[in-house]
PDB file of N, CA and C in Angstrom:
ATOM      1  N   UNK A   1      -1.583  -1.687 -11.049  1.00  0.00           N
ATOM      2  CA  UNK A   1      -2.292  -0.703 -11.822  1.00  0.00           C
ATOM      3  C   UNK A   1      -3.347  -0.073 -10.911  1.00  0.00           C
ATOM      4  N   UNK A   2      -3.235   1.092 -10.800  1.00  0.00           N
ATOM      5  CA  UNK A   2      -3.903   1.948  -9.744  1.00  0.00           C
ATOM      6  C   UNK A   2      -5.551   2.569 -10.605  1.00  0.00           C
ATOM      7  N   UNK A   3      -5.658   2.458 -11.820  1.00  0.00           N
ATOM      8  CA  UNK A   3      -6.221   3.360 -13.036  1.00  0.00           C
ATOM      9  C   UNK A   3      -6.649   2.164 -14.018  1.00  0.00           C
ATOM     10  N   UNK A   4      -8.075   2.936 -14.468  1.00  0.00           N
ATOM     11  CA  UNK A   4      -8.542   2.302 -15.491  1.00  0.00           C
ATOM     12  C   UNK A   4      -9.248   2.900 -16.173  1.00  0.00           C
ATOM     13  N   UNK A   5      -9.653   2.994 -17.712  1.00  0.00           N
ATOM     14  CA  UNK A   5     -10.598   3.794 -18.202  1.00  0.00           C
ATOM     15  C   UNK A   5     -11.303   3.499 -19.094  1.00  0.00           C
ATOM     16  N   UNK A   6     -12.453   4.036 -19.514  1.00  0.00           N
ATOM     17  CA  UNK A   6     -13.621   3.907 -20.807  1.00  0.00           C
ATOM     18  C   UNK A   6     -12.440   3.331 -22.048  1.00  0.00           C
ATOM     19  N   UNK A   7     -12.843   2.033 -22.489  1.00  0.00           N
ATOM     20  CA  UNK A   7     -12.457   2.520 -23.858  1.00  0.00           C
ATOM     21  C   UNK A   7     -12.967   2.779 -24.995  1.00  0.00           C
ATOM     22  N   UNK A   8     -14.308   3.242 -25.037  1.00  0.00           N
ATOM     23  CA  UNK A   8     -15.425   4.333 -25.581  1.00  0.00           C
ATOM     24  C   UNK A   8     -14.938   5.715 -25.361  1.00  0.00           C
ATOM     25  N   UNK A   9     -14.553   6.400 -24.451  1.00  0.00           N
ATOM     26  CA  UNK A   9     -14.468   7.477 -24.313  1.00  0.00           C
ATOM     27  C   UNK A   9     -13.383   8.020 -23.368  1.00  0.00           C
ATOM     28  N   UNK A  10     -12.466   7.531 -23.068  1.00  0.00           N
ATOM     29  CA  UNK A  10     -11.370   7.684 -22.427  1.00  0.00           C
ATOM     30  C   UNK A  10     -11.447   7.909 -21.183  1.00  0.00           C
ATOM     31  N   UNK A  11     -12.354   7.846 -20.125  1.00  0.00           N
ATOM     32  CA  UNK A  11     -12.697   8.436 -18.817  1.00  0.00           C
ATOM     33  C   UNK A  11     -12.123   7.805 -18.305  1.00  0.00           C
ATOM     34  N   UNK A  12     -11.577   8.472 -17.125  1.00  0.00           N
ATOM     35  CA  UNK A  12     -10.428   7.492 -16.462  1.00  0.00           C
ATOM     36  C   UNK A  12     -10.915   7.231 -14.710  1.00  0.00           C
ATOM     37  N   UNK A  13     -10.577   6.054 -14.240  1.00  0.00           N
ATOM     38  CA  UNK A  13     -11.354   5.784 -13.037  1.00  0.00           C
ATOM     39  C   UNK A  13     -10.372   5.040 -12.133  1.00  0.00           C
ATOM     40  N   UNK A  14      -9.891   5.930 -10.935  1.00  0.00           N
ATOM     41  CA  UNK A  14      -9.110   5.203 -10.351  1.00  0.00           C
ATOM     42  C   UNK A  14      -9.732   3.965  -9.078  1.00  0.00           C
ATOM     43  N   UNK A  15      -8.989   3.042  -9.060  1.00  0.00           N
ATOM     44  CA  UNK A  15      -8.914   1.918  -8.728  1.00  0.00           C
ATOM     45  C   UNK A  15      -8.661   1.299  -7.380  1.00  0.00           C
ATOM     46  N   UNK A  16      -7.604   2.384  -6.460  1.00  0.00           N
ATOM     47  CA  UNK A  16      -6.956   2.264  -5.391  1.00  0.00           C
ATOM     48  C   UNK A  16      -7.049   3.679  -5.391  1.00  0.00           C
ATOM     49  N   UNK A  17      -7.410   3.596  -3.907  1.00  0.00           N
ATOM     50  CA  UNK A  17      -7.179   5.256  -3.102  1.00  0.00           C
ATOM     51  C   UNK A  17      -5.467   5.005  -2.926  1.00  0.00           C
ATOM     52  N   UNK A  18      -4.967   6.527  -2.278  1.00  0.00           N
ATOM     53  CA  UNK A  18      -3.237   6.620  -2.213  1.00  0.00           C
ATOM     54  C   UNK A  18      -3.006   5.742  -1.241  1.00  0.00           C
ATOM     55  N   UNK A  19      -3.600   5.113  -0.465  1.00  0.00           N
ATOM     56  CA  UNK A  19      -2.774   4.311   0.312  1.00  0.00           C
ATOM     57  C   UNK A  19      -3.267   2.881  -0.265  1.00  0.00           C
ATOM     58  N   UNK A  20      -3.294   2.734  -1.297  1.00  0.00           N
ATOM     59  CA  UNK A  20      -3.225   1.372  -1.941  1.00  0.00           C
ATOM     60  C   UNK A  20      -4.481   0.364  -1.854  1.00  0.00           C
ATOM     61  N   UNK A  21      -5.477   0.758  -1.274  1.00  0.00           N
ATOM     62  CA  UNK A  21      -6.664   0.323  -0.791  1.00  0.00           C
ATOM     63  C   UNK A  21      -7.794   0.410  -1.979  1.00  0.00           C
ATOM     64  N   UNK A  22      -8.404  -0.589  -2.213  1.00  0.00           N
ATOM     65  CA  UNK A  22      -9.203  -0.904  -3.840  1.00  0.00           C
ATOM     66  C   UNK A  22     -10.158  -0.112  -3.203  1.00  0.00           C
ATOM     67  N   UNK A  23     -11.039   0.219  -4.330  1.00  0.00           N
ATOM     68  CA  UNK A  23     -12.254   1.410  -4.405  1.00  0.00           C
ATOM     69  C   UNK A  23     -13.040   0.429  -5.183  1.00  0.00           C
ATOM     70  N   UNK A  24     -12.665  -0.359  -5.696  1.00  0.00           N
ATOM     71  CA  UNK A  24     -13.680  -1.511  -6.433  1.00  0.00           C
ATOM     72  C   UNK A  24     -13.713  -0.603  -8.196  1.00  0.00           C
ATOM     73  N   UNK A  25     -14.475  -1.401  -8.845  1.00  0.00           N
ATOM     74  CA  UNK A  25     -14.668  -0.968 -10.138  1.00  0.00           C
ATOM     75  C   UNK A  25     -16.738  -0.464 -10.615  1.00  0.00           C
ATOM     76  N   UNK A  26     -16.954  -0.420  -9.659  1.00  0.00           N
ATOM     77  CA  UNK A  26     -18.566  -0.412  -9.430  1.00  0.00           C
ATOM     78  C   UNK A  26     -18.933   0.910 -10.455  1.00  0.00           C
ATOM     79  N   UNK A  27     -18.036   1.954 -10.311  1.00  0.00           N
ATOM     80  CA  UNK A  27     -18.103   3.258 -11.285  1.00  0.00           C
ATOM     81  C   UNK A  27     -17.821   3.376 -12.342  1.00  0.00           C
ATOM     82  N   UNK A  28     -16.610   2.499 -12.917  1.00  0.00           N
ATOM     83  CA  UNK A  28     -16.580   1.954 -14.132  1.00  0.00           C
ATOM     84  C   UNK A  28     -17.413   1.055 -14.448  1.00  0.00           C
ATOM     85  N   UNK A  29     -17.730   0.653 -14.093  1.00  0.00           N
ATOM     86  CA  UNK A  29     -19.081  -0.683 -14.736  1.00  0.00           C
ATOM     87  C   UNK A  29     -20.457  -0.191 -15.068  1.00  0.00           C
ATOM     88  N   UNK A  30     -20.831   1.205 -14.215  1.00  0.00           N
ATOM     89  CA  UNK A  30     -22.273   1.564 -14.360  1.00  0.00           C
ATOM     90  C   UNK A  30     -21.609   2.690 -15.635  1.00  0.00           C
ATOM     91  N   UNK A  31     -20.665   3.080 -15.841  1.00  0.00           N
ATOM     92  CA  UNK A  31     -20.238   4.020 -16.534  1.00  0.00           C
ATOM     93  C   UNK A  31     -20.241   3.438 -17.882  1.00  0.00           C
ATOM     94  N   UNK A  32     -19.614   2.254 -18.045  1.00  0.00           N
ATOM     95  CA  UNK A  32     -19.575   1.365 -19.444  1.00  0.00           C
ATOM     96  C   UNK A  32     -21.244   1.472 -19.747  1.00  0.00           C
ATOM     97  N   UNK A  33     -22.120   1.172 -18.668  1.00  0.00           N
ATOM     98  CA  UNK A  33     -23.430   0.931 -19.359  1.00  0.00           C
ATOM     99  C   UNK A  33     -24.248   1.547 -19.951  1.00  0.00           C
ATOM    100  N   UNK A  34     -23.594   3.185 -20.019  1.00  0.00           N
ATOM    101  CA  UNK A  34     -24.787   3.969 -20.579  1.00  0.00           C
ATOM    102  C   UNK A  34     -23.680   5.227 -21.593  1.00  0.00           C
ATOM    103  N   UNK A  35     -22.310   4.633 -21.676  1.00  0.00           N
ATOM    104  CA  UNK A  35     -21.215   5.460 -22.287  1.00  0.00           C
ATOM    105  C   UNK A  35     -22.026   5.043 -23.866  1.00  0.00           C
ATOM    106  N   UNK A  36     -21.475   6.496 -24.005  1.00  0.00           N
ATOM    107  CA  UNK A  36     -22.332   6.618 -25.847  1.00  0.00           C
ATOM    108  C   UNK A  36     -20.963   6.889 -26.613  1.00  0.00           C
ATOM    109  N   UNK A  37     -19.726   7.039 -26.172  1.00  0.00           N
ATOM    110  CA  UNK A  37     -18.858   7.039 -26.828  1.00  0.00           C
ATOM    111  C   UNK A  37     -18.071   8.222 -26.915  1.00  0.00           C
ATOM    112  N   UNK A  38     -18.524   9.288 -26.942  1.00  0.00           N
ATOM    113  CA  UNK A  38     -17.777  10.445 -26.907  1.00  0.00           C
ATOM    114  C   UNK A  38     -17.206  10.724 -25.774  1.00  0.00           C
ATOM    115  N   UNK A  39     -16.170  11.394 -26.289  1.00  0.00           N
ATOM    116  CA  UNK A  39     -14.882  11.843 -25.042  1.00  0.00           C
ATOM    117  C   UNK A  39     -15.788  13.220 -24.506  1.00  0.00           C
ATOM    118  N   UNK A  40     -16.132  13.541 -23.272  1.00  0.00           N
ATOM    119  CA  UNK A  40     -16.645  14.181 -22.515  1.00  0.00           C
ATOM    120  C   UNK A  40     -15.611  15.730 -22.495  1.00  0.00           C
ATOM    121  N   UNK A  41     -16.173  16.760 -22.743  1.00  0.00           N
ATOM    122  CA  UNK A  41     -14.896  17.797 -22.622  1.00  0.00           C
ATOM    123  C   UNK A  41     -15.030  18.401 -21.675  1.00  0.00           C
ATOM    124  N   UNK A  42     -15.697  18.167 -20.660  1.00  0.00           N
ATOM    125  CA  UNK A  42     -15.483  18.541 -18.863  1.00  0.00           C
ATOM    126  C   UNK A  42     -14.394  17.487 -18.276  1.00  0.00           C
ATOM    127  N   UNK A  43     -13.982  16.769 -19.119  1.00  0.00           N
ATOM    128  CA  UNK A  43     -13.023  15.491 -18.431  1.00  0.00           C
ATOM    129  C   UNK A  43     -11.663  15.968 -18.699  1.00  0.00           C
ATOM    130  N   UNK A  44     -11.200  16.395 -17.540  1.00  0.00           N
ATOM    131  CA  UNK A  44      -9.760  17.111 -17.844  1.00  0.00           C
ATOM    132  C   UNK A  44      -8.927  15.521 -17.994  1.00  0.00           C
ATOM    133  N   UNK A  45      -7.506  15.764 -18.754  1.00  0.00           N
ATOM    134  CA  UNK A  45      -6.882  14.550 -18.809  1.00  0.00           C
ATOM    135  C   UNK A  45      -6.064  14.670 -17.350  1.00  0.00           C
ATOM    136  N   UNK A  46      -5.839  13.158 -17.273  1.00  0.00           N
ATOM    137  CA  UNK A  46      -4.615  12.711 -16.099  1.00  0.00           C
ATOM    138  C   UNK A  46      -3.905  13.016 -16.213  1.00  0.00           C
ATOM    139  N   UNK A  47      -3.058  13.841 -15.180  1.00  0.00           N
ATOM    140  CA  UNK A  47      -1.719  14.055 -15.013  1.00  0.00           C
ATOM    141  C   UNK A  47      -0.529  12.694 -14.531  1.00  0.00           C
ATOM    142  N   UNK A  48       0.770  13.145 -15.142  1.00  0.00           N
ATOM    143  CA  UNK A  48       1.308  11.991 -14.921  1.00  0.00           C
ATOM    144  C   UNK A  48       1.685  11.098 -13.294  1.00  0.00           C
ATOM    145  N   UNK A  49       2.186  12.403 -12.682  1.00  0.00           N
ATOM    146  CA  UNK A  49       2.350  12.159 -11.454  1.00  0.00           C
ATOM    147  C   UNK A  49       0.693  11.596 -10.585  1.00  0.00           C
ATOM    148  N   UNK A  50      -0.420  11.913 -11.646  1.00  0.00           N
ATOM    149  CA  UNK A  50      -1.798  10.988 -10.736  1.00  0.00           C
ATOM    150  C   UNK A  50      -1.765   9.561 -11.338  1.00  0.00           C
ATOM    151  N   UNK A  51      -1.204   9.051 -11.619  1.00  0.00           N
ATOM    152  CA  UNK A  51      -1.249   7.433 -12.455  1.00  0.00           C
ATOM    153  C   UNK A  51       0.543   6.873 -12.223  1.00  0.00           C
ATOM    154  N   UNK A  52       0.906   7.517 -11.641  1.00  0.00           N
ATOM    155  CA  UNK A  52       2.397   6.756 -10.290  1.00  0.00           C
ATOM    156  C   UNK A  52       2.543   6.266  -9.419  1.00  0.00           C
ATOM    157  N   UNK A  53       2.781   4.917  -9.030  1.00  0.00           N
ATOM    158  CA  UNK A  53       2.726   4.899  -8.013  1.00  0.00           C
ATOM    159  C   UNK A  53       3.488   5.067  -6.950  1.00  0.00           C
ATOM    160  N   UNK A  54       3.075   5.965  -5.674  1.00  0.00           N
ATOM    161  CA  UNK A  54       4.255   6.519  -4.590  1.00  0.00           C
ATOM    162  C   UNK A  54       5.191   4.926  -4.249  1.00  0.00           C
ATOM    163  N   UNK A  55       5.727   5.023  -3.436  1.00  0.00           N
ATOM    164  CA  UNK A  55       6.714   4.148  -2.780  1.00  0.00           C
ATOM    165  C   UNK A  55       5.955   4.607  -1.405  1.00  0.00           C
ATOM    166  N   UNK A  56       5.875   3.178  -0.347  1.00  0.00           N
ATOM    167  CA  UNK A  56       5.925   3.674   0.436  1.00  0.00           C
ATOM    168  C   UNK A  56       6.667   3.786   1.715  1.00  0.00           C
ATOM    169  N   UNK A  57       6.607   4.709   2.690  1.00  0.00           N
ATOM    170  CA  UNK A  57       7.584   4.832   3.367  1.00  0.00           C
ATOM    171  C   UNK A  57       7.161   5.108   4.578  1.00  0.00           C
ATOM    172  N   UNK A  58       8.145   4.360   5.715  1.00  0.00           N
ATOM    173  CA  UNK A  58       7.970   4.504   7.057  1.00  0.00           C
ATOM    174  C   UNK A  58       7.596   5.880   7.942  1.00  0.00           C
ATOM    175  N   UNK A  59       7.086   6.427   8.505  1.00  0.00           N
ATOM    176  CA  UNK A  59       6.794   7.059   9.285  1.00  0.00           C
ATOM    177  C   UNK A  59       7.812   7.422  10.173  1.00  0.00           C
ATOM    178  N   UNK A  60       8.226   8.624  10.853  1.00  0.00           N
ATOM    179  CA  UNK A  60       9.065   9.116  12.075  1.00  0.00           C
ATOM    180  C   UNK A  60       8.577   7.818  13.287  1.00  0.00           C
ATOM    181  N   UNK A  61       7.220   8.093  13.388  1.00  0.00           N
ATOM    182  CA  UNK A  61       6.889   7.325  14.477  1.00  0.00           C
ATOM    183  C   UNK A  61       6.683   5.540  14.125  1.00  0.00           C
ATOM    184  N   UNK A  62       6.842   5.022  13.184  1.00  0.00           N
ATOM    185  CA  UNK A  62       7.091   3.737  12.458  1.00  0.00           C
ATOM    186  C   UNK A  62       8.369   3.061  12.820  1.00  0.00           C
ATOM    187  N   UNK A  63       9.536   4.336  11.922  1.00  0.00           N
ATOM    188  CA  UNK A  63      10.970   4.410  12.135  1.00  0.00           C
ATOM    189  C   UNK A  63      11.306   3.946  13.909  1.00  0.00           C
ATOM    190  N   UNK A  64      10.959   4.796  14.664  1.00  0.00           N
ATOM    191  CA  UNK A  64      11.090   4.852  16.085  1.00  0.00           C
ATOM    192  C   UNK A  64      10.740   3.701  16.396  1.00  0.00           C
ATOM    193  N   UNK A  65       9.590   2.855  16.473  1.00  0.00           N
ATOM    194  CA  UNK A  65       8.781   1.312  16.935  1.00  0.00           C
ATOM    195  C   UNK A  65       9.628   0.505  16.129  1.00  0.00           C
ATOM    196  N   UNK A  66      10.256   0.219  15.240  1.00  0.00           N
ATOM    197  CA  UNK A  66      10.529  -0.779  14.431  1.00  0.00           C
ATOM    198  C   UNK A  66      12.737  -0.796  14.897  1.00  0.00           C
ATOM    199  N   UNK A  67      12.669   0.489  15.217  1.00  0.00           N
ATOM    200  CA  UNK A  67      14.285   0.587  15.967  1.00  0.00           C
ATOM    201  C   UNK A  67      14.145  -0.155  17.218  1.00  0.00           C
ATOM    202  N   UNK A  68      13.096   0.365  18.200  1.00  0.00           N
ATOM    203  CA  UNK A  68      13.083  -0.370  19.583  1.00  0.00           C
ATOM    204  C   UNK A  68      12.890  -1.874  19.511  1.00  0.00           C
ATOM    205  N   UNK A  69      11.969  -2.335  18.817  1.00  0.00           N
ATOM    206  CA  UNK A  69      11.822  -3.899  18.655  1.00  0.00           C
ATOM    207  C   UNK A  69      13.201  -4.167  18.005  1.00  0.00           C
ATOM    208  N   UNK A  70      14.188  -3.730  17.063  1.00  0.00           N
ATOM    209  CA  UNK A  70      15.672  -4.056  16.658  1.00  0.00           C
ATOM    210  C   UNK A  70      16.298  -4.207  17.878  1.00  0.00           C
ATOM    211  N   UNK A  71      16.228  -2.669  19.110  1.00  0.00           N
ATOM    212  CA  UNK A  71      17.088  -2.941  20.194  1.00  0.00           C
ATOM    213  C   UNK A  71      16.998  -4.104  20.508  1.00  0.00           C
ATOM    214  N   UNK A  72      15.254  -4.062  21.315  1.00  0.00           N
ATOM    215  CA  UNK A  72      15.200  -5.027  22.209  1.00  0.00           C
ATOM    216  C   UNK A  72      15.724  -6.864  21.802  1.00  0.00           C
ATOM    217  N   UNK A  73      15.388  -6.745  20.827  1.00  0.00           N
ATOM    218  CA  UNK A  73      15.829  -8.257  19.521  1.00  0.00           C
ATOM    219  C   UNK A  73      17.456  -8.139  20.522  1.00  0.00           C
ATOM    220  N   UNK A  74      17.905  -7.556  19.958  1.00  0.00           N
ATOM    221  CA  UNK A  74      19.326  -7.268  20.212  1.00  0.00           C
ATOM    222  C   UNK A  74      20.293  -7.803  21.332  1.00  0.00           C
ATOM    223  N   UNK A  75      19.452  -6.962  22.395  1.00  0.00           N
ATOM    224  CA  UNK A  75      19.772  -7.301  23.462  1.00  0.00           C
ATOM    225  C   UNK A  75      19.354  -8.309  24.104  1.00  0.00           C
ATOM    226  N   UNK A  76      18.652  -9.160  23.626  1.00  0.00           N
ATOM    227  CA  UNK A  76      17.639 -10.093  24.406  1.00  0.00           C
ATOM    228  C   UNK A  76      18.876 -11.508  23.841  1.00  0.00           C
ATOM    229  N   UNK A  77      19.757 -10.785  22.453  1.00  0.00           N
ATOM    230  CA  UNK A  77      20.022 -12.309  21.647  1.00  0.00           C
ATOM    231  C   UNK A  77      20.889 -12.922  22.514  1.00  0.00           C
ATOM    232  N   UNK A  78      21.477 -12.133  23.057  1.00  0.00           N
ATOM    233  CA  UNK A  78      22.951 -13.157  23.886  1.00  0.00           C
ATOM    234  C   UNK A  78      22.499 -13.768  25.234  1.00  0.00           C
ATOM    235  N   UNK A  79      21.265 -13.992  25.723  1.00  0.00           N
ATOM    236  CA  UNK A  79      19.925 -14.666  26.452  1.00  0.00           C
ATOM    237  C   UNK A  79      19.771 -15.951  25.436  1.00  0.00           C
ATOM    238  N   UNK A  80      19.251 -15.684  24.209  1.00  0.00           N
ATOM    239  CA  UNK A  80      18.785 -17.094  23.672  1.00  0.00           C
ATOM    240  C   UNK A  80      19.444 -18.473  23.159  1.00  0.00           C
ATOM    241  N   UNK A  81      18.978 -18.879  23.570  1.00  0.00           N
ATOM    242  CA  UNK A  81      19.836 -20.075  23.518  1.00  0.00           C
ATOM    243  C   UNK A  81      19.238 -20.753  22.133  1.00  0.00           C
ATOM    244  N   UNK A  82      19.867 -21.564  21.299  1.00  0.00           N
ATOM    245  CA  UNK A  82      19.655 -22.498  20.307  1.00  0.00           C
ATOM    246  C   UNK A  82      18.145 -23.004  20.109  1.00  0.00           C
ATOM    247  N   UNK A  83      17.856 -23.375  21.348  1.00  0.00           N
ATOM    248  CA  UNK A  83      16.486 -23.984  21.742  1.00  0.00           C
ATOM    249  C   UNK A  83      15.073 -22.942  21.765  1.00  0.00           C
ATOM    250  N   UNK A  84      15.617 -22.105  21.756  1.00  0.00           N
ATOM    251  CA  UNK A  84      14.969 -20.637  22.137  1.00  0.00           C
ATOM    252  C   UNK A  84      14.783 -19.967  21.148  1.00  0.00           C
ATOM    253  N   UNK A  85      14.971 -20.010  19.920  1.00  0.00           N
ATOM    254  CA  UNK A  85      15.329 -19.203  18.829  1.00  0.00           C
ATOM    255  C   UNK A  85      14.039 -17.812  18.952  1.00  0.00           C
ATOM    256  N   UNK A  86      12.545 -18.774  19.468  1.00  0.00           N
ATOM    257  CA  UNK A  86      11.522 -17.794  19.244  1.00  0.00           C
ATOM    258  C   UNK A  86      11.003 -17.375  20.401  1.00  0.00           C
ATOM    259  N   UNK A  87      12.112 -16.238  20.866  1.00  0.00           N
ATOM    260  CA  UNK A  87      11.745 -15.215  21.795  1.00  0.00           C
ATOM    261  C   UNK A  87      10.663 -14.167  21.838  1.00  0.00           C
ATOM    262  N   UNK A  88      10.054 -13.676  22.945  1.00  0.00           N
ATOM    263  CA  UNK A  88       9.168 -12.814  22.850  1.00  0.00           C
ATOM    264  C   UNK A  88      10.072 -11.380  22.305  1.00  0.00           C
ATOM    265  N   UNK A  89      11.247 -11.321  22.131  1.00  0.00           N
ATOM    266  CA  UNK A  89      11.387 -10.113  21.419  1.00  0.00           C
ATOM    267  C   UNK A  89      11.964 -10.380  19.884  1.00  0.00           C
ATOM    268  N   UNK A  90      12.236 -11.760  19.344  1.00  0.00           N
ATOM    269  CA  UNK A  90      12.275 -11.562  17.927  1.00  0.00           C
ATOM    270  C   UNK A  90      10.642 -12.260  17.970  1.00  0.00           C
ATOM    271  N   UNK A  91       9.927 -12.638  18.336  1.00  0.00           N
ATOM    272  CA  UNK A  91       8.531 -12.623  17.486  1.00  0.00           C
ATOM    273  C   UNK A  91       7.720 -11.303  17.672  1.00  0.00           C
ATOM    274  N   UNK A  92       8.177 -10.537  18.776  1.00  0.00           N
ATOM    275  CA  UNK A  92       7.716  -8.869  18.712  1.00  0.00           C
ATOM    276  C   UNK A  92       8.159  -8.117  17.509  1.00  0.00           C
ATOM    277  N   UNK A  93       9.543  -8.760  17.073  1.00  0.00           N
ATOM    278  CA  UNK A  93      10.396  -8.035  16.014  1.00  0.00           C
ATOM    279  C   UNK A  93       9.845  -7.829  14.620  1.00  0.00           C
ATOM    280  N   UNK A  94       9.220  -9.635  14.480  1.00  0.00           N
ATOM    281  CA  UNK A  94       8.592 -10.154  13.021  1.00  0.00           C
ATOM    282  C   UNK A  94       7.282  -9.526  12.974  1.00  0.00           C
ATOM    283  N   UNK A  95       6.578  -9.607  14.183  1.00  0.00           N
ATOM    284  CA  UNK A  95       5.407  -9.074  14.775  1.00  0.00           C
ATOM    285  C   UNK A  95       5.262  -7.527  13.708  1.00  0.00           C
ATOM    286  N   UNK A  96       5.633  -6.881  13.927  1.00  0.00           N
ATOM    287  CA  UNK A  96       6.388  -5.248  13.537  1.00  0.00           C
ATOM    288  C   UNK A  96       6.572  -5.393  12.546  1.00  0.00           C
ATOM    289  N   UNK A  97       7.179  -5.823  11.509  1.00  0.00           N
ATOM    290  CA  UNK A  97       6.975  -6.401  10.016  1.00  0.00           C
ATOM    291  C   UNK A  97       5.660  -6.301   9.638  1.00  0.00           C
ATOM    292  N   UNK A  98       5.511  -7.584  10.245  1.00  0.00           N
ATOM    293  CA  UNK A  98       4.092  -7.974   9.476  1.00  0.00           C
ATOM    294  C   UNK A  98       2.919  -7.164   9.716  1.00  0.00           C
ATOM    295  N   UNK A  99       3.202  -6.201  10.805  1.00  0.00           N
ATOM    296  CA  UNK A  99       2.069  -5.097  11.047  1.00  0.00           C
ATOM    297  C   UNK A  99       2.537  -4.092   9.855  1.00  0.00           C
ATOM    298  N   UNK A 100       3.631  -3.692   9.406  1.00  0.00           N
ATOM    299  CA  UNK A 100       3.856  -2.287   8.571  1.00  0.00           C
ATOM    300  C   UNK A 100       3.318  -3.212   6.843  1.00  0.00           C
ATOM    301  N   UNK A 101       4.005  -4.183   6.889  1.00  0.00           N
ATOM    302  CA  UNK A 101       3.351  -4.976   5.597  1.00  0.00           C
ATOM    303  C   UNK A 101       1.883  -4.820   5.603  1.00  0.00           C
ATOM    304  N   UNK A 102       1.610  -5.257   6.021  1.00  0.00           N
ATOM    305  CA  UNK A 102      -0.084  -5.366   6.117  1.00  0.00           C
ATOM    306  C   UNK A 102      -0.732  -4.054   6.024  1.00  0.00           C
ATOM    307  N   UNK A 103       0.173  -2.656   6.562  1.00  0.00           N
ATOM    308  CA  UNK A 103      -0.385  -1.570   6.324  1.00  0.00           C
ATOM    309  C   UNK A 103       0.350  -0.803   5.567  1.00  0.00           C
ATOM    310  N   UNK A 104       1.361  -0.502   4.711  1.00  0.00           N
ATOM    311  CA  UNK A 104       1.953  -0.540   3.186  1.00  0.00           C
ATOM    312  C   UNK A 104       2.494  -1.275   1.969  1.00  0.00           C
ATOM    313  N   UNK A 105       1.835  -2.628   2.480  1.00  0.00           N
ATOM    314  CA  UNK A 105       2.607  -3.537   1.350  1.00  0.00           C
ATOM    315  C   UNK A 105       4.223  -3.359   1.469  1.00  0.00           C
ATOM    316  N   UNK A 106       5.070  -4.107   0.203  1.00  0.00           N
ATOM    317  CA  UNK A 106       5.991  -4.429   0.214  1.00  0.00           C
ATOM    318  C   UNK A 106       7.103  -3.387   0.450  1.00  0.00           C
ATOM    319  N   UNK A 107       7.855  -3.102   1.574  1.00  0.00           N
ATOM    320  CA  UNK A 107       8.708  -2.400   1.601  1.00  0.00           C
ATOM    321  C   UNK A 107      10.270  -2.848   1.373  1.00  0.00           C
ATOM    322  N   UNK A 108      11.330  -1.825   1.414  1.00  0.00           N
ATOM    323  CA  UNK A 108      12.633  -2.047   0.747  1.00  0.00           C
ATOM    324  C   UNK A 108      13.391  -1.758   2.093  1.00  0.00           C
TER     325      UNK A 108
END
């Protein structure tokens, strides 16, 4: 849930900027404390597409880094031996994962 709002007065307060990153609730909380209840008519309503959440998706230049660490994985495999499983190019590989995770969450 990206969105949250008054439920005195319907004001709506988002939660996460677009790249998924919390904004905290600090504006809703000082907002609850002095809301008198009425729906504000400078408060345009939310549109639907602003309370969706995107998917996110790799980058041209993401795409490109995350192919080369595949090559190199690749080519490195018929080198590793049994004993070897954790090469410097599949832990570069996982490496690359866990960097795009960490900077879009769960991808498909």
């Amino acid at each position: 849930m990206n969105y949250s709002s008054c439920k005195k007065c319907h004001q709506v307060y988002q939660l996460k900027d677009s790249n998924g990153r919390p904004l905290g609730t600090t504006n809703l909380l000082e907002h609850v404390k002095r809301c008198v209840g009425k729906a504000s008519s400078s408060v345009s309503q939310l549109q639907l597409n602003q309370s969706m959440t995107q998917k996110p998706q790799l980058s041209k230049s993401d795409q490109s880094i995350l192919k080369r660490k595949e090559v190199e994985y690749g080519t490195a495999w018929k080198d590793i031996t049994p004993s070897s499983r954790w090469s410097s190019a599949f832990v570069g590989l996982l490496q690359t994962c866990v960097d795009f995770g960490a900077k879009m969450g769960n991808l498909k």
